[in-house]
Protein backbone atom coordinates (compact mmCIF):
# COMPACT_ATOMS: atom_id res chain seq x y z
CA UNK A 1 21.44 -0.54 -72.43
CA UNK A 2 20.23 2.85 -73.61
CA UNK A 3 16.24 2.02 -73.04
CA UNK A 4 15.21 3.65 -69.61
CA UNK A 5 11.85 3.34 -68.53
CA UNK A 6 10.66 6.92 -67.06
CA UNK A 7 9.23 7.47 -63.54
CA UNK A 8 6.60 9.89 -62.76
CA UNK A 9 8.67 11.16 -60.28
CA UNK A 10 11.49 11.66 -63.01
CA UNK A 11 9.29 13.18 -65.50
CA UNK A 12 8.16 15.72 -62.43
CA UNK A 13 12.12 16.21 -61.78
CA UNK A 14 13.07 17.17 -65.39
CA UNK A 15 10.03 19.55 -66.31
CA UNK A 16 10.78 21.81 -62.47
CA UNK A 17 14.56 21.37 -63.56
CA UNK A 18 13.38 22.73 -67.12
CA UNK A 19 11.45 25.50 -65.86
CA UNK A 20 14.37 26.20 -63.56
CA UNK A 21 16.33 26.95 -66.82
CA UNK A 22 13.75 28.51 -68.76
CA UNK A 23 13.49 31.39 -66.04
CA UNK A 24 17.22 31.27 -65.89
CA UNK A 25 18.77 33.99 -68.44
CA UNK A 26 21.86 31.64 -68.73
CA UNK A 27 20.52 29.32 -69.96
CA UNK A 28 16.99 30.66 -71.94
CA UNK A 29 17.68 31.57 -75.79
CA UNK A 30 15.07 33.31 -77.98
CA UNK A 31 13.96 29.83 -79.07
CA UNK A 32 14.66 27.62 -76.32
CA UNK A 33 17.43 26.65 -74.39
CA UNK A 34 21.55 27.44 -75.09
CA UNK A 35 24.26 24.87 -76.11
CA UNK A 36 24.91 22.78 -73.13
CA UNK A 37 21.95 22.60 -71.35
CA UNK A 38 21.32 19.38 -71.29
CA UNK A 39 24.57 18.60 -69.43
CA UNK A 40 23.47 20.82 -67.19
CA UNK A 41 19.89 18.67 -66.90
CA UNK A 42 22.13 15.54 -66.23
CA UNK A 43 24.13 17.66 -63.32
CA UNK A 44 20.52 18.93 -61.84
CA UNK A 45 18.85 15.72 -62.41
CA UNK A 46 22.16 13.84 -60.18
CA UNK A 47 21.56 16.33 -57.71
CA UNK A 48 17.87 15.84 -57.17
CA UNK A 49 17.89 12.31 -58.20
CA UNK A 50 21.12 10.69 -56.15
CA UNK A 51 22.72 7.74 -58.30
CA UNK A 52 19.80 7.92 -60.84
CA UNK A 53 22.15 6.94 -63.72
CA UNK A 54 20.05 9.53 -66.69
CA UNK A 55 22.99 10.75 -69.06
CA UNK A 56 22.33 13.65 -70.98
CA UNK A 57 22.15 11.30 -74.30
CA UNK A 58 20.12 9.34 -74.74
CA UNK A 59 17.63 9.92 -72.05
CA UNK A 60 17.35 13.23 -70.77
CA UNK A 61 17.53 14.47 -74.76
CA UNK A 62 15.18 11.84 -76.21
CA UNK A 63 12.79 12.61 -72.91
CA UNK A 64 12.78 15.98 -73.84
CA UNK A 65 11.75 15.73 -77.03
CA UNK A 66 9.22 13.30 -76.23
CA UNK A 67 7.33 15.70 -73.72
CA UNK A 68 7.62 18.62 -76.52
CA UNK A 69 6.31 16.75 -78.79
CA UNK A 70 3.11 15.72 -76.90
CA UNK A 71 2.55 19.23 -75.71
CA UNK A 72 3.10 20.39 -78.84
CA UNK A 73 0.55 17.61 -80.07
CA UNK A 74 -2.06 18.15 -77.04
CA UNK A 75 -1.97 21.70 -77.54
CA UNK A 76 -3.09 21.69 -81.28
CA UNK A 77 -5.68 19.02 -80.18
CA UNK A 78 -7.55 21.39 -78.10
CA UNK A 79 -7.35 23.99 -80.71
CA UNK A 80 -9.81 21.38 -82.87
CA UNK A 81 -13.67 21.01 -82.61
CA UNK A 82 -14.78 18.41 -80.50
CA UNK A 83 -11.62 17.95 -78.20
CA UNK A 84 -11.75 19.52 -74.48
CA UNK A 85 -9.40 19.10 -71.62
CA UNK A 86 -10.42 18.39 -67.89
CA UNK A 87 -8.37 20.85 -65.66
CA UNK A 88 -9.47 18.64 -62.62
CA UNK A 89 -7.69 15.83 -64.23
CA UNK A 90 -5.41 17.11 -65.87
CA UNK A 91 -6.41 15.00 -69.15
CA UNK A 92 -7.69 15.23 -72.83
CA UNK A 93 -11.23 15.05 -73.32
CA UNK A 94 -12.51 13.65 -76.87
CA UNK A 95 -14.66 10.86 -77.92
CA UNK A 96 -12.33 7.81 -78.12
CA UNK A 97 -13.05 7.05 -82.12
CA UNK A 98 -12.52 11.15 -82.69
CA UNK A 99 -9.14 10.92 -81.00
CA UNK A 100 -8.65 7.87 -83.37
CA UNK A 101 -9.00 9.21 -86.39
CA UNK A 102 -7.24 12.59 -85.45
CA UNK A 103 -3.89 9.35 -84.46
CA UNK A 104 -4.13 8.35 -87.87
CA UNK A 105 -2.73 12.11 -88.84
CA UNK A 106 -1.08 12.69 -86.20
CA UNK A 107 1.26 10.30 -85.08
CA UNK A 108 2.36 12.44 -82.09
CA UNK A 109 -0.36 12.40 -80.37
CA UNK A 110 -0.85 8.80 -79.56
CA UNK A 111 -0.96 7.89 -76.03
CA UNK A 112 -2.47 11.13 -74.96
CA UNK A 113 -6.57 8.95 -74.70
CA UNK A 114 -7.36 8.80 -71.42
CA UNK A 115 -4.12 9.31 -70.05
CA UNK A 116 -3.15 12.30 -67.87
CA UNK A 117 -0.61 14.85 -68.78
CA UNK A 118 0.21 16.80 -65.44
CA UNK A 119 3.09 18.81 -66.96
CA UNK A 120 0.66 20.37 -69.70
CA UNK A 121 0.49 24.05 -68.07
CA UNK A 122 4.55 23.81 -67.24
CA UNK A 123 5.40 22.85 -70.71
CA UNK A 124 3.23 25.45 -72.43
CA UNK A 125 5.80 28.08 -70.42
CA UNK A 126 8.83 27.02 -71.50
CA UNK A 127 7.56 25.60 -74.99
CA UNK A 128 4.77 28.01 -75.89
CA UNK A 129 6.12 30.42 -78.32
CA UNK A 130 7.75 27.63 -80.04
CA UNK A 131 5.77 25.21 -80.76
CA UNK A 132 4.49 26.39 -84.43
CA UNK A 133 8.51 25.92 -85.76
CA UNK A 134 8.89 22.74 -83.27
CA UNK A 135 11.44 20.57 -85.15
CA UNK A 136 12.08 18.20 -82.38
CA UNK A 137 9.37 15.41 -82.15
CA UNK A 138 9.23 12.42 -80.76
CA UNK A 139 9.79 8.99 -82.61
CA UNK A 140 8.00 5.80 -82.49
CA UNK A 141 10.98 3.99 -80.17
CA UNK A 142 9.88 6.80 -77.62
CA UNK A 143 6.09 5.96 -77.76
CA UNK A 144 6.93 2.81 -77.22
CA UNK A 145 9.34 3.38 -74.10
CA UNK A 146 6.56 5.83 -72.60
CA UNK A 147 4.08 2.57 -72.67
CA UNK A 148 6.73 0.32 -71.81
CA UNK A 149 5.63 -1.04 -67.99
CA UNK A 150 8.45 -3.93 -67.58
CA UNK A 151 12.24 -3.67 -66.99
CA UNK A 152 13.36 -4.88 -70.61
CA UNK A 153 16.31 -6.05 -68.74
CA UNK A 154 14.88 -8.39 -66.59
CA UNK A 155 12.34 -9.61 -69.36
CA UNK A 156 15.31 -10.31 -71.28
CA UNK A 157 17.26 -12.42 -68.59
CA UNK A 158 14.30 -14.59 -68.47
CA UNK A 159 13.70 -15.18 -72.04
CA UNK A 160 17.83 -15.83 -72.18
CA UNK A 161 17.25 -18.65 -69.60
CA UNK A 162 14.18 -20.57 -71.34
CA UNK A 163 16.01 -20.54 -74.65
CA UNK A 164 19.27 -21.41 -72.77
CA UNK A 165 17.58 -24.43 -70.99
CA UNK A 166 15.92 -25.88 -74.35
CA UNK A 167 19.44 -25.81 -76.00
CA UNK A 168 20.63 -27.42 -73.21
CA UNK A 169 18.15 -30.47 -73.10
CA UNK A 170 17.70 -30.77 -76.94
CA UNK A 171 22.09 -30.72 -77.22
CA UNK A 172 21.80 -33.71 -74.37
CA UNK A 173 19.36 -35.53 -76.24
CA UNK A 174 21.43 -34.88 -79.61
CA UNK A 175 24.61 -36.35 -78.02
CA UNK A 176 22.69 -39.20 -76.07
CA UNK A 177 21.04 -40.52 -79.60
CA UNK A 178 24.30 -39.75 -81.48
CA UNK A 179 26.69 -42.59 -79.52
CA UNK A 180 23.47 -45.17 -79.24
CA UNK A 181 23.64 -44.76 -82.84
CA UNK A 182 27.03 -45.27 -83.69
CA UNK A 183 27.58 -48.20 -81.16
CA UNK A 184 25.02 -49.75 -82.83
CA UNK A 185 26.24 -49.23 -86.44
CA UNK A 186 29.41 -50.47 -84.82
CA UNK A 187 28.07 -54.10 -83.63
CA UNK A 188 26.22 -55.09 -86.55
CA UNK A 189 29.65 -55.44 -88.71
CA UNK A 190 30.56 -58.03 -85.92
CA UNK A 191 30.10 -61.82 -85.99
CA UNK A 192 27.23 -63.36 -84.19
CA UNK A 193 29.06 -64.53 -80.83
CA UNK A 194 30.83 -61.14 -80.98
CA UNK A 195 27.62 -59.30 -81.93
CA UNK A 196 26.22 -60.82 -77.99
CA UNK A 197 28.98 -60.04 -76.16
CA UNK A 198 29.23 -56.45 -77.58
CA UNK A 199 25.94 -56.07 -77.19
CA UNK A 200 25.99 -56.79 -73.48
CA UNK A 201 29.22 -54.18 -73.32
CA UNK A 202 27.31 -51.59 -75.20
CA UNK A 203 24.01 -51.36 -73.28
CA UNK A 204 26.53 -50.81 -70.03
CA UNK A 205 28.77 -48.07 -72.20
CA UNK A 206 25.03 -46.77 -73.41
CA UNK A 207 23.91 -46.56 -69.57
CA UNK A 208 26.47 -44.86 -68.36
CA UNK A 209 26.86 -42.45 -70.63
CA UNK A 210 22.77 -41.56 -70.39
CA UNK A 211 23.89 -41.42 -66.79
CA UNK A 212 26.17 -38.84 -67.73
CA UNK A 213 24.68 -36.69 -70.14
CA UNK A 214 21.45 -36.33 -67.30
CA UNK A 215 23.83 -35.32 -64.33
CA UNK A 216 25.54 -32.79 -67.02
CA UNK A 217 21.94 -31.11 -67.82
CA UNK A 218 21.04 -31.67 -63.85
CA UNK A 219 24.45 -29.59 -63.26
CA UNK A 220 22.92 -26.97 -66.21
CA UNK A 221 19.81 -26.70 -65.56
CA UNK A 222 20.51 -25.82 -61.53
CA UNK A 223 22.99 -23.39 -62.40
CA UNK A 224 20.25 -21.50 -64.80
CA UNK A 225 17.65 -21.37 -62.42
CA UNK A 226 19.78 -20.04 -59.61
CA UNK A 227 20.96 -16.97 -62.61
CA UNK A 228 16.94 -16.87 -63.07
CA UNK A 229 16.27 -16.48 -58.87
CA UNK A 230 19.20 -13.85 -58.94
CA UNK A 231 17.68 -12.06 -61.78
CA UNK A 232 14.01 -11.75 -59.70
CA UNK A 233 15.74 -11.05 -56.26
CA UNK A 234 16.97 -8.10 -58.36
CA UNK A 235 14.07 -6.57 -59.50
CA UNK A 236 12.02 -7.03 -56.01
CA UNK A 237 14.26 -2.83 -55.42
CA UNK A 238 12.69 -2.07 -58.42
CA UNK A 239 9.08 -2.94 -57.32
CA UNK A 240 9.57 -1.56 -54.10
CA UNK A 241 10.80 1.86 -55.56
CA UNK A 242 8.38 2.19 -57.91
CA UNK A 243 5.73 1.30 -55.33
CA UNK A 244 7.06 4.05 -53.27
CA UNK A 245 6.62 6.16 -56.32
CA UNK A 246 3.33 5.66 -57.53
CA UNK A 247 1.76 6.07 -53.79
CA UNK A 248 3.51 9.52 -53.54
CA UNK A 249 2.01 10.25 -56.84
CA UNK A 250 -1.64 9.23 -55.90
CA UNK A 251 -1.43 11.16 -52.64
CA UNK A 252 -0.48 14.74 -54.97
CA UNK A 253 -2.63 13.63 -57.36
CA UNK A 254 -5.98 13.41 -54.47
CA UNK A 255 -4.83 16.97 -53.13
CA UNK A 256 -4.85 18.40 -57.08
CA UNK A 257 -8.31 16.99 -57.63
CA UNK A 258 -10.04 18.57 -54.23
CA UNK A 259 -7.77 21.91 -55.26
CA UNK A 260 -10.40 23.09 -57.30
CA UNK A 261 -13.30 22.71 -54.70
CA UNK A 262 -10.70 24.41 -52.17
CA UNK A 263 -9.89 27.90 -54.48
CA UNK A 264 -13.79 27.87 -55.10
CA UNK A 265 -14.42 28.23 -51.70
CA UNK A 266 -12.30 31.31 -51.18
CA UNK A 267 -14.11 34.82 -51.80
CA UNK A 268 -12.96 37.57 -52.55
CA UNK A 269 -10.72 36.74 -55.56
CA UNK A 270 -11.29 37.23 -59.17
CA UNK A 271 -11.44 34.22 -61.74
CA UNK A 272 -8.36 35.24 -63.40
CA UNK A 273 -6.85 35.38 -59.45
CA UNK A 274 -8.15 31.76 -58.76
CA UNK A 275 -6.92 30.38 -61.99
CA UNK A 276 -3.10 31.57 -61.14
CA UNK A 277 -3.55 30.67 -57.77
CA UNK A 278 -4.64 26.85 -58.75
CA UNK A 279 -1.73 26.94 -61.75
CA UNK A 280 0.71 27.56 -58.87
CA UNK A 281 -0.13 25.08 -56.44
CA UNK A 282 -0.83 22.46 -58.72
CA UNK A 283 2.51 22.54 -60.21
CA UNK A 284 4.66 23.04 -57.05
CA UNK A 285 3.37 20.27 -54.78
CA UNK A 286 5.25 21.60 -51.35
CA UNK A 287 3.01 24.09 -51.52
CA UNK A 288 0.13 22.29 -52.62
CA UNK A 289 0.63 19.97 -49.08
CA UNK A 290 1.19 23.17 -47.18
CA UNK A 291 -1.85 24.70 -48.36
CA UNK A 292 -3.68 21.39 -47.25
CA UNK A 293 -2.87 21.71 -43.73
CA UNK A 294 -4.24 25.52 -43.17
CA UNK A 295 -7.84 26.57 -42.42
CA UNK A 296 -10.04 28.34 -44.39
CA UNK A 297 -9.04 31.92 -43.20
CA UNK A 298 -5.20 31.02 -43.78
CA UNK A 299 -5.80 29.36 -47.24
CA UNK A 300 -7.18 32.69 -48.37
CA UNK A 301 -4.24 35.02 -46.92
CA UNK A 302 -2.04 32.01 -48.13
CA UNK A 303 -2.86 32.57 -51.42
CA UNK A 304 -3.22 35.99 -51.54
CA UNK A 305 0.50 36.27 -50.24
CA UNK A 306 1.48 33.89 -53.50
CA UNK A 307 -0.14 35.79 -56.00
CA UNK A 308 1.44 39.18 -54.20
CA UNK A 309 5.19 38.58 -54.01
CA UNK A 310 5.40 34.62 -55.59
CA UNK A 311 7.47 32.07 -54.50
């Protein structure tokens, strides 16, 4: 199955291995990336992501050119009257039926309402002089995977079971009325006398073949419902990764929002200073937990350090 549901720890993965490549003169064209590089994602991605399974097509490509393509679309939002973004957030500002009418012409930009889009400032490096002749944009199968918040797998092992299990009793039922049928048919050519006896043979023949045709949908129906329990027991990994996943996510997400308050608090730097100091840690989250841990006197020569000589 070519469908893959994206992680926010997978989306985090390929835009750091993107910018990896974009500051990488190997790999960085004059308008975007060289031929190859997204078998070189897959080999980065493997490497980061042990036994993740994301080929180069379909995912990682059609990924990519999802995440352009709402950059691309976010970034000539906020070019617009009456749209604003929320650096604490990370997320679009706009009056909900001003974003809906901007949809309507704009296809790209749906699911950007209300929604954060941490990867706005990393994508605008690597995408940024590009994004006026962007040819790549994302399709409506890729909106829909992006919203997608069930393993279509799974979904579809269930669905296969219920339909399998009607067949199953409405074939029974079929084959049980089918033989009461023609035994009937059968007797009435028959005399009287012989009319009785058959009758008394058939309602035996007719019993135990309805005795039959339940212990044959019994058999079917048990062996479906123990596919169905296999089918859950396999997606309670799932859960547990992606629960894993999403607390990890709220945790960097908490430290971004008080990052703001932090920088503020440090004197002796210039706006333009603070703003490239926040950029930094909010996109590299080792050092964002790092700086967490310091007082204020080592947050300050912390920082200062950063902006001095980088990573």
């Amino acid at each position: 199955m070519n469908k893959h549901f994206w992680t926010i720890a997978e989306d985090a993965i390929l835009v750091e291995s993107l910018q990896e490549l974009n500051q990488n003169t190997m790999w960085k064209a004059d308008c975007g990336f060289k031929n190859g590089y997204l078998a070189q994602l897959e080999t980065m991605m493997e490497a980061k992501l042990p036994n993740c399974g994301l080929k180069a097509s379909p995912h990682i490509e059609s990924r990519v050119k999802t995440l352009k393509a709402k950059y691309c679309a976010l970034h000539e939002l906020l070019s617009q009257s009456g749209f604003g973004w929320n650096d604490e957030h990370m997320m679009l500002m706009c009056e909900k039926n001003v974003y809906d009418e901007w949809v309507k012409k704009r296809k790209n930009a749906s699911g950007l309402f209300n929604k954060p889009f941490p990867h706005y400032y990393a994508l605008g490096e690597i995408y940024g002089k590009d994004r006026a002749t962007d040819v790549n944009a994302g399709n409506a199968a890729d909106d829909e995977e992006e919203l997608q918040q069930d393993d279509a797998t799974d979904h579809e092992n269930v669905e296969s079971f219920i339909d399998l299990l009607n067949r199953n009793i409405c074939g029974q039922n079929m084959e049980f009325q089918s033989q009461g049928t023609e035994d009937f048919e059968i007797s009435s050519s028959q005399p009287p006398s012989a009319q009785r006896r058959k009758s008394t043979d058939n309602n035996v023949a007719v019993s135990n073949r309805a005795r039959t045709v339940r212990n044959k949908a019994t058999n079917e129906m048990h062996k479906d419902f123990s596919n169905m329990a296999s089918a859950i027991a396999a997606m309670a990994p799932k859960l547990d990764g992606l629960i894993n996943v999403l607390s990890y996510e709220k945790e960097v997400t908490d430290l971004q929002a008080k990052l703001k308050d932090e920088s503020n608090n440090m004197e002796g730097l210039s706006r333009l200073q603070l703003f490239r100091a926040t950029n930094m840690l909010a996109k590299d989250h080792d050092l964002l937990r790092v700086f967490f841990t310091m007082s204020v006197e080592e947050k300050k020569i912390y920082v200062m350090d950063l902006l001095e000589h980088g990573l």
